[in-house]
N, C-alpha and C. Protein backbone atom coordinates (compact mmCIF):
# COMPACT_ATOMS: atom_id res chain seq x y z
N UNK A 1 -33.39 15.49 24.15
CA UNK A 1 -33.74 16.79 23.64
C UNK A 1 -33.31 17.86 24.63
N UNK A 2 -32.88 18.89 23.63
CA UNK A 2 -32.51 20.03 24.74
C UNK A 2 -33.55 20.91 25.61
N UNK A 3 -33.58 21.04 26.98
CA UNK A 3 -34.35 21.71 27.43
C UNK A 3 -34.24 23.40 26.84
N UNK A 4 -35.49 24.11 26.29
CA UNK A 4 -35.16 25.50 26.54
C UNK A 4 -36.80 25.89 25.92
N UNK A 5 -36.82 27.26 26.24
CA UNK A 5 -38.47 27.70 25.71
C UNK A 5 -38.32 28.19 24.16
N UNK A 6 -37.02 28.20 23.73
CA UNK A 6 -36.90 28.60 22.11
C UNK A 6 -37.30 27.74 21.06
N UNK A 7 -38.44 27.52 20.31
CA UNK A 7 -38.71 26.83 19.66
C UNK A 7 -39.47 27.59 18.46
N UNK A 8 -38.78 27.33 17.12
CA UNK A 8 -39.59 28.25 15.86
C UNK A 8 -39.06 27.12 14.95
N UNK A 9 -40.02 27.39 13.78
CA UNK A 9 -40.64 26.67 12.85
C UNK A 9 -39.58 27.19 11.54
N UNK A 10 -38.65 26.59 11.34
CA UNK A 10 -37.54 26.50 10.05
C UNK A 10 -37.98 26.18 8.70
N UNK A 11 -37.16 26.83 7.90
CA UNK A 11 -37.39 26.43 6.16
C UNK A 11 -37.22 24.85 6.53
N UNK A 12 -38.73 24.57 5.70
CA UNK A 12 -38.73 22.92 5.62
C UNK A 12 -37.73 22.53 4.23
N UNK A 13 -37.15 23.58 3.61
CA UNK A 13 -36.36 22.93 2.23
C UNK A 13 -34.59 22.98 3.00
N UNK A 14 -33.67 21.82 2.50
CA UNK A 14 -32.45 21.75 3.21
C UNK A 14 -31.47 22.11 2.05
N UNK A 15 -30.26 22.83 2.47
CA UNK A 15 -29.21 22.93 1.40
C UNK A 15 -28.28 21.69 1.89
N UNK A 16 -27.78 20.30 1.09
CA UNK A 16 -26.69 20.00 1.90
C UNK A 16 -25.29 20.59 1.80
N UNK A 17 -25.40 21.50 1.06
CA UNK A 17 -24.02 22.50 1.37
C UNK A 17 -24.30 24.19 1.97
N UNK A 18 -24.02 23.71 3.22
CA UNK A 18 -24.08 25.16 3.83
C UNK A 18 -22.73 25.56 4.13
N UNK A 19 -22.03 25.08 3.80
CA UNK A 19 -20.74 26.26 3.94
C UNK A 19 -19.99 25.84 2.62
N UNK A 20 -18.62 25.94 2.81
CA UNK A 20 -17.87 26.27 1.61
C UNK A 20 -17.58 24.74 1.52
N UNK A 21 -16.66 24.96 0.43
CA UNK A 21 -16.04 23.11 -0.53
C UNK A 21 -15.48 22.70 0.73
N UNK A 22 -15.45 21.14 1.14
CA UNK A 22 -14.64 20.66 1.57
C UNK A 22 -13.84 19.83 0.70
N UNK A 23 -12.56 19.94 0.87
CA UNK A 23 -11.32 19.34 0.23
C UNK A 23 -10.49 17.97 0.99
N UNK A 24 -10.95 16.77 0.62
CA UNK A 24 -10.23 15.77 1.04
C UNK A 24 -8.87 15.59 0.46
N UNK A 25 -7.75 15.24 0.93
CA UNK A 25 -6.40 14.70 -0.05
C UNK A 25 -7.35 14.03 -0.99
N UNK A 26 -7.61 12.43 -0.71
CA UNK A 26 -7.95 11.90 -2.22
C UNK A 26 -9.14 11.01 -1.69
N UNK A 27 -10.03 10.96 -2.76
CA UNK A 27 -11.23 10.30 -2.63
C UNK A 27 -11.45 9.61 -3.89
N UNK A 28 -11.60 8.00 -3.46
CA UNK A 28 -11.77 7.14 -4.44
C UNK A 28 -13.27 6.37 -4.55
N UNK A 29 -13.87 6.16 -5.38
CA UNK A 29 -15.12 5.65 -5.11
C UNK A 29 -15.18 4.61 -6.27
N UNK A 30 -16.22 3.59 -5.69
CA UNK A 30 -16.19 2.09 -6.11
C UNK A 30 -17.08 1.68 -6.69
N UNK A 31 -17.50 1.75 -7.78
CA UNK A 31 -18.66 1.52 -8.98
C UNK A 31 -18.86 2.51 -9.71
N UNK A 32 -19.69 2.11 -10.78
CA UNK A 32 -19.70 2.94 -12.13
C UNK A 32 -20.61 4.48 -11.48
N UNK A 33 -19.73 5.36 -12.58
CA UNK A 33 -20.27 6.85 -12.10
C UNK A 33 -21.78 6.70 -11.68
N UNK A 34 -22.69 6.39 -11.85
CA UNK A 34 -24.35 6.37 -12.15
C UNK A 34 -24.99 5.53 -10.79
N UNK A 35 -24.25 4.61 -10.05
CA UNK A 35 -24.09 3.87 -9.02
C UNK A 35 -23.31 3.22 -8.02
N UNK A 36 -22.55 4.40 -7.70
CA UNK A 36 -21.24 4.21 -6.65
C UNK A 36 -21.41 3.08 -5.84
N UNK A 37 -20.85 2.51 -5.53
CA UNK A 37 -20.93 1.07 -4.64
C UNK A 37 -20.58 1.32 -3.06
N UNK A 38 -19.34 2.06 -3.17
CA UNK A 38 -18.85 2.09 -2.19
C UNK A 38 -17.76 3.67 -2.35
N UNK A 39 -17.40 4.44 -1.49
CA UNK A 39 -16.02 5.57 -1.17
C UNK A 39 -15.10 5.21 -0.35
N UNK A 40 -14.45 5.97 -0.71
CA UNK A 40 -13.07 5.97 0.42
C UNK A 40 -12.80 7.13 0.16
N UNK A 41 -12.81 8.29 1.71
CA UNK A 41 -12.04 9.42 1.97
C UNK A 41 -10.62 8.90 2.57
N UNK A 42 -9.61 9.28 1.50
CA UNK A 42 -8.37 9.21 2.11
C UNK A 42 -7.84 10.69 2.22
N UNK A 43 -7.06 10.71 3.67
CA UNK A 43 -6.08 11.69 4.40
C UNK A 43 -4.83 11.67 5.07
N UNK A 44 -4.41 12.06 4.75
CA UNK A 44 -2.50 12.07 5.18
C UNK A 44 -2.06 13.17 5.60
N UNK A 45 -2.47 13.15 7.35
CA UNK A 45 -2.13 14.39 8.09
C UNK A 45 -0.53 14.29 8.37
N UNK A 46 -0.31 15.43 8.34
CA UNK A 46 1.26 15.30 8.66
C UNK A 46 1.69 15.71 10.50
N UNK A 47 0.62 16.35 10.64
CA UNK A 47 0.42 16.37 12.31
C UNK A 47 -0.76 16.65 12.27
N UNK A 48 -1.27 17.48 13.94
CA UNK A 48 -2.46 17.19 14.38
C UNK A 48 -3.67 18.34 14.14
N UNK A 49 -3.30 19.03 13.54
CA UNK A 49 -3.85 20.50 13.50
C UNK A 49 -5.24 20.27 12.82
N UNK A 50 -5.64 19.43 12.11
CA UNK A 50 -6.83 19.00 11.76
C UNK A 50 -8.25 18.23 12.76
N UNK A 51 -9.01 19.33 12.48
CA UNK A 51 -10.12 18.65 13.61
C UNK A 51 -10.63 17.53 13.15
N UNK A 52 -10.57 16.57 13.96
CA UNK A 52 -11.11 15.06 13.69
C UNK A 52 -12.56 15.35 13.52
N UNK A 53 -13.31 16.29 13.70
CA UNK A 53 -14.59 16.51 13.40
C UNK A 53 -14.77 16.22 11.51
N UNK A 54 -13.47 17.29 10.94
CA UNK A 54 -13.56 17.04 9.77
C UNK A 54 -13.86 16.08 9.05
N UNK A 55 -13.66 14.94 9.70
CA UNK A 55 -13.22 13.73 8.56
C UNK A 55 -14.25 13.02 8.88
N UNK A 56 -15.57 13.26 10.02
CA UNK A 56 -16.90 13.12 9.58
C UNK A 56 -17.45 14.23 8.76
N UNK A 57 -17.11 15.25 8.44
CA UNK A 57 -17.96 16.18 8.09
C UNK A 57 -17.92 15.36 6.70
N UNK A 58 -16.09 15.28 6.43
CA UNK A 58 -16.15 14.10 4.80
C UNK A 58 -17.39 13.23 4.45
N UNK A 59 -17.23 12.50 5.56
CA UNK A 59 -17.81 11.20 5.62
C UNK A 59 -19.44 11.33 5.10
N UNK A 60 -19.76 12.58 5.61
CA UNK A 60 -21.27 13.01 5.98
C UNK A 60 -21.42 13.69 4.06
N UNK A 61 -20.45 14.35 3.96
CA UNK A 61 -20.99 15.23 2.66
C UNK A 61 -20.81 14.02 1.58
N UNK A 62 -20.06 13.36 1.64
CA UNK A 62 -19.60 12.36 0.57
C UNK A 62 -20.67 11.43 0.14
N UNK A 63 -21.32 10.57 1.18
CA UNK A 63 -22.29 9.86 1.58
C UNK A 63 -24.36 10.72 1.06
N UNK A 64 -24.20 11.96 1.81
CA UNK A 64 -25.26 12.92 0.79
C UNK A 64 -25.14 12.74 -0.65
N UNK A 65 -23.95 13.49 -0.98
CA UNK A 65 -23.29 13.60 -3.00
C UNK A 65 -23.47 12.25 -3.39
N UNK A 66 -22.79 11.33 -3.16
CA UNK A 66 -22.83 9.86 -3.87
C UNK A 66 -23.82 8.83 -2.97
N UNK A 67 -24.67 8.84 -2.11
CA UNK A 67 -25.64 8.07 -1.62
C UNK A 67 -25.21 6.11 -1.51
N UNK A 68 -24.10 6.14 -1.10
CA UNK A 68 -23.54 5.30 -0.79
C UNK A 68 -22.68 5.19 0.75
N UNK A 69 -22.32 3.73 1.03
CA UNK A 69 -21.59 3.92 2.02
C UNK A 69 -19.92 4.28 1.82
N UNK A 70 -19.41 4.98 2.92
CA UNK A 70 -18.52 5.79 3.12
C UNK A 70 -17.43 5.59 3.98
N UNK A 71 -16.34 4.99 3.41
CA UNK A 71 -14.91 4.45 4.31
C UNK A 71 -13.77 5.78 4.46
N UNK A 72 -13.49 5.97 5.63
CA UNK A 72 -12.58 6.99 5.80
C UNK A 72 -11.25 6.58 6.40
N UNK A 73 -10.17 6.90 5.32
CA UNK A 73 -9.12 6.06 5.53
C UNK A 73 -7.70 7.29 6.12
N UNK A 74 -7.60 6.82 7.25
CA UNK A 74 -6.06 8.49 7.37
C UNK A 74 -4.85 7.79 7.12
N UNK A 75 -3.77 8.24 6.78
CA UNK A 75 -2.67 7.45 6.80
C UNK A 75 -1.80 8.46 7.48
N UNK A 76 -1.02 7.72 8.39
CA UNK A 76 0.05 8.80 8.93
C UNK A 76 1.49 8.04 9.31
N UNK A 77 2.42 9.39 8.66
CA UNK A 77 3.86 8.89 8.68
C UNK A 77 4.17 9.01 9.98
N UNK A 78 3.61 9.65 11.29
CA UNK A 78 4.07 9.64 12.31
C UNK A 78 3.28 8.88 13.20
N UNK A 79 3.30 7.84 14.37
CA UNK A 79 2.55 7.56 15.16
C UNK A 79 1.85 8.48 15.94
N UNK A 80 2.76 9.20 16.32
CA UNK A 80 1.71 10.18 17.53
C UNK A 80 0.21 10.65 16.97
N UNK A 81 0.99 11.30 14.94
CA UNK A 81 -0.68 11.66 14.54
C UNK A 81 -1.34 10.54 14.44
N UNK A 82 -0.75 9.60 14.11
CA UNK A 82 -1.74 8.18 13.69
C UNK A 82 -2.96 7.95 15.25
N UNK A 83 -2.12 7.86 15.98
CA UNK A 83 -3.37 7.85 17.69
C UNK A 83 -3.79 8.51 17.43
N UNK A 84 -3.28 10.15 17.26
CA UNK A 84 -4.24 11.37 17.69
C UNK A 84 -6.09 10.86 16.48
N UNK A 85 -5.53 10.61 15.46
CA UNK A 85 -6.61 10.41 14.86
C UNK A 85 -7.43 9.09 14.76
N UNK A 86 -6.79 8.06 15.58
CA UNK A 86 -7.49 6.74 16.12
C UNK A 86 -8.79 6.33 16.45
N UNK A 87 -8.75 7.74 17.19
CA UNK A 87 -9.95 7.99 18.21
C UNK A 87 -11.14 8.13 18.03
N UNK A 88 -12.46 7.42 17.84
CA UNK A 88 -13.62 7.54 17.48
C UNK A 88 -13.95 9.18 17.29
N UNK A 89 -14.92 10.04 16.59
CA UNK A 89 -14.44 10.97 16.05
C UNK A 89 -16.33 11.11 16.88
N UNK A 90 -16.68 12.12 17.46
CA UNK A 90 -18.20 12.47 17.81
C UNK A 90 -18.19 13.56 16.97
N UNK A 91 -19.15 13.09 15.94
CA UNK A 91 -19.80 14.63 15.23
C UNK A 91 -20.45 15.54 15.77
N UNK A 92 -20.95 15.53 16.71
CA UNK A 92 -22.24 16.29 17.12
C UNK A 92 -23.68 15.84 16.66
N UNK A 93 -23.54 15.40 15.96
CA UNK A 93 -25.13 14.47 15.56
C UNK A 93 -25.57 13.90 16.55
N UNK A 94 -26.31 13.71 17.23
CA UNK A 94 -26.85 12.28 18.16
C UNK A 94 -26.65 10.74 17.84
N UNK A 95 -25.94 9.99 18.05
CA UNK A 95 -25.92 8.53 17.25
C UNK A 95 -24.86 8.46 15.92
N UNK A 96 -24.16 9.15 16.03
CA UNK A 96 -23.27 9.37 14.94
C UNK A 96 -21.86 9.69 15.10
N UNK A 97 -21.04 8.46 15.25
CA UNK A 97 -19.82 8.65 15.96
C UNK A 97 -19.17 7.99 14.47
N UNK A 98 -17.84 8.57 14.03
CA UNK A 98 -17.44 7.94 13.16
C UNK A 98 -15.97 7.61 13.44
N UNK A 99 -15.41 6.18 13.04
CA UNK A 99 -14.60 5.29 13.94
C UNK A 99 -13.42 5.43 12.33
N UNK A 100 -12.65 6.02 12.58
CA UNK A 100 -11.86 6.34 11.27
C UNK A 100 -10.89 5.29 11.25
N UNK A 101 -10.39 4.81 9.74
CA UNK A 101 -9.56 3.44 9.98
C UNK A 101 -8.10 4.10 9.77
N UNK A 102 -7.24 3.77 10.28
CA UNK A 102 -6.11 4.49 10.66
C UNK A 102 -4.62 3.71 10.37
N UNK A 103 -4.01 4.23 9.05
CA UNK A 103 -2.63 3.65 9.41
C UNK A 103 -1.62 4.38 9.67
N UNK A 104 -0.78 4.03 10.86
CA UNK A 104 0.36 4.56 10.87
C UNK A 104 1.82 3.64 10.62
N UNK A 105 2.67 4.10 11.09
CA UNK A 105 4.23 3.35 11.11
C UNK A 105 3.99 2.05 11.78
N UNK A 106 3.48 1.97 13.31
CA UNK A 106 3.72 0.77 13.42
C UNK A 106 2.32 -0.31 13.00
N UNK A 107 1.39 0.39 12.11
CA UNK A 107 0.49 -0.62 11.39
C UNK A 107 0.81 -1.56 10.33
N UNK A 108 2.18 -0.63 9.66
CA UNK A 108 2.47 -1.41 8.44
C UNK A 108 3.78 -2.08 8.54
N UNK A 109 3.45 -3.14 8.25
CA UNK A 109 4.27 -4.26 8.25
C UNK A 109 5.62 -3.71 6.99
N UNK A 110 6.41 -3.74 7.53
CA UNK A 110 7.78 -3.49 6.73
C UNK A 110 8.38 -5.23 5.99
N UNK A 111 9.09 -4.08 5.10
CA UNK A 111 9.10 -5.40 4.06
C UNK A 111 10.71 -6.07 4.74
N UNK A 112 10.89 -6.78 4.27
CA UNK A 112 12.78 -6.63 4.84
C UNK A 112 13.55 -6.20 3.80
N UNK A 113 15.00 -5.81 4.35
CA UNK A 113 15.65 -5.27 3.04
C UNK A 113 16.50 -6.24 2.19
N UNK A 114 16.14 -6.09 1.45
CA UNK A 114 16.91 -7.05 0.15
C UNK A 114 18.28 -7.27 -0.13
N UNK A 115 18.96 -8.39 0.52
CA UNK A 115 20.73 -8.34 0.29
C UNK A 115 21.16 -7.59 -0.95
N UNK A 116 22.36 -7.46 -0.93
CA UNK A 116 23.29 -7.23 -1.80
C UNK A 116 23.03 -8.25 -3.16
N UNK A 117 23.04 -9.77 -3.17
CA UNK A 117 23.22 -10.62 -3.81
C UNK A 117 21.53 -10.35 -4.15
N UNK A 118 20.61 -10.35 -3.66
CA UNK A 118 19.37 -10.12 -3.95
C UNK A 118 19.02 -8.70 -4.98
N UNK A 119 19.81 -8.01 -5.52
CA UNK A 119 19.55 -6.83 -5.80
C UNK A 119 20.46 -6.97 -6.95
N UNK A 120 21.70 -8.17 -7.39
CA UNK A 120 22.32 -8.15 -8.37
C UNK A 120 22.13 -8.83 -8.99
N UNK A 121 22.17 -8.76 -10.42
CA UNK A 121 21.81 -9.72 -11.09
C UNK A 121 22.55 -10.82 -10.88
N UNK A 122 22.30 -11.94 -12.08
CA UNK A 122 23.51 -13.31 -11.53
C UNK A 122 24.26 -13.03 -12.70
N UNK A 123 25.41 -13.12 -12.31
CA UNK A 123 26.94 -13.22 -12.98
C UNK A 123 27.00 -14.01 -14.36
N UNK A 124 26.34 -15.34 -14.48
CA UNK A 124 26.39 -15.62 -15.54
C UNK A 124 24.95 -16.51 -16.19
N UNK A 125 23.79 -15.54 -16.36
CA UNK A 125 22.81 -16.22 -16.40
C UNK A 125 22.65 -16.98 -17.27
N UNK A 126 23.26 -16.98 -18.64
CA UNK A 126 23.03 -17.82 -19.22
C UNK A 126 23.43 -19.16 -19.05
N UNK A 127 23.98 -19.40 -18.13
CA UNK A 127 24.11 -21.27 -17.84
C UNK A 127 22.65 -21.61 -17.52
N UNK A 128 21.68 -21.30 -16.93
CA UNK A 128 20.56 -21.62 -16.79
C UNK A 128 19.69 -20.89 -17.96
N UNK A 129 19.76 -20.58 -18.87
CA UNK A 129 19.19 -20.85 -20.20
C UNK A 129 18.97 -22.09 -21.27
N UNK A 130 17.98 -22.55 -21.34
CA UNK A 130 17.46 -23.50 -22.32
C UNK A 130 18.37 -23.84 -23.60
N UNK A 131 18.93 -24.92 -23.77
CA UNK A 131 19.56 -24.91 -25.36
C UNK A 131 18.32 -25.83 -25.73
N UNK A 132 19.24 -26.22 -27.12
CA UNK A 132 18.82 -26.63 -28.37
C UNK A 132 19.28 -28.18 -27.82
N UNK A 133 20.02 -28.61 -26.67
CA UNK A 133 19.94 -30.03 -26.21
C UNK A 133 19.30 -30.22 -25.21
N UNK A 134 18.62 -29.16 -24.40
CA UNK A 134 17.79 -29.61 -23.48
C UNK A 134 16.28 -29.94 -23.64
């Protein structure tokens, strides 16, 4: 607790929206409208200019609105943002650190690229078609 002699007695009623809309890229949630199961805040920073505070603030309003638990997913085309947003995220709450799951470039496994011969059809497929003597 903070030391100080300021102490007064607050509206016991809470708004959980005290400031304006927050806007995630996309948010998907997991069970029927009436009993969400589960969310996912997804974000796709393109650099760093976003306070990692935000994406608890997500976490926090999402979790109030739908009373479920709350997965926060960033995806980033660049590594550097992908670290920058790695980083356990301190809300300012006491006990409330939110650990954001993070993909970048070198998280995702690349596919390999598909030959030439892999990408054309075959020349004469019907020899491996079924007759009427097989």
């Amino acid at each position: 607790m903070p030391t100080t002699p300021l102490i007064r007695v607050e509206d016991s009623t809470f708004n959980t929206r005290p400031s304006g809309d927050l806007e995630a890229d996309v948010v998907v949630v997991l069970g029927p409208p009436n009993e969400p199961a589960h969310a996912i805040v997804v974000e796709i920073p393109h650099d760093k200019s976003k306070d990692p505070k935000q994406l608890a603030r997500y976490a926090t309003a999402l979790w109030l609105l739908l009373r479920c638990d709350v997965t926060v997913l960033v995806v980033c085309p660049d590594q550097g943002v992908a670290a920058h947003y790695a980083t356990p995220v301190d809300s300012g709450l006491t006990g409330y650190r939110l650990h954001p799951h993070v993909l970048g470039p070198d998280n995702i496994p690349r596919s390999p690229t598909p030959t030439r011969r892999q990408l054309s059809p075959p020349s004469r497929p019907w020899r491996s078609w079924p007759t009427a003597d097989s």
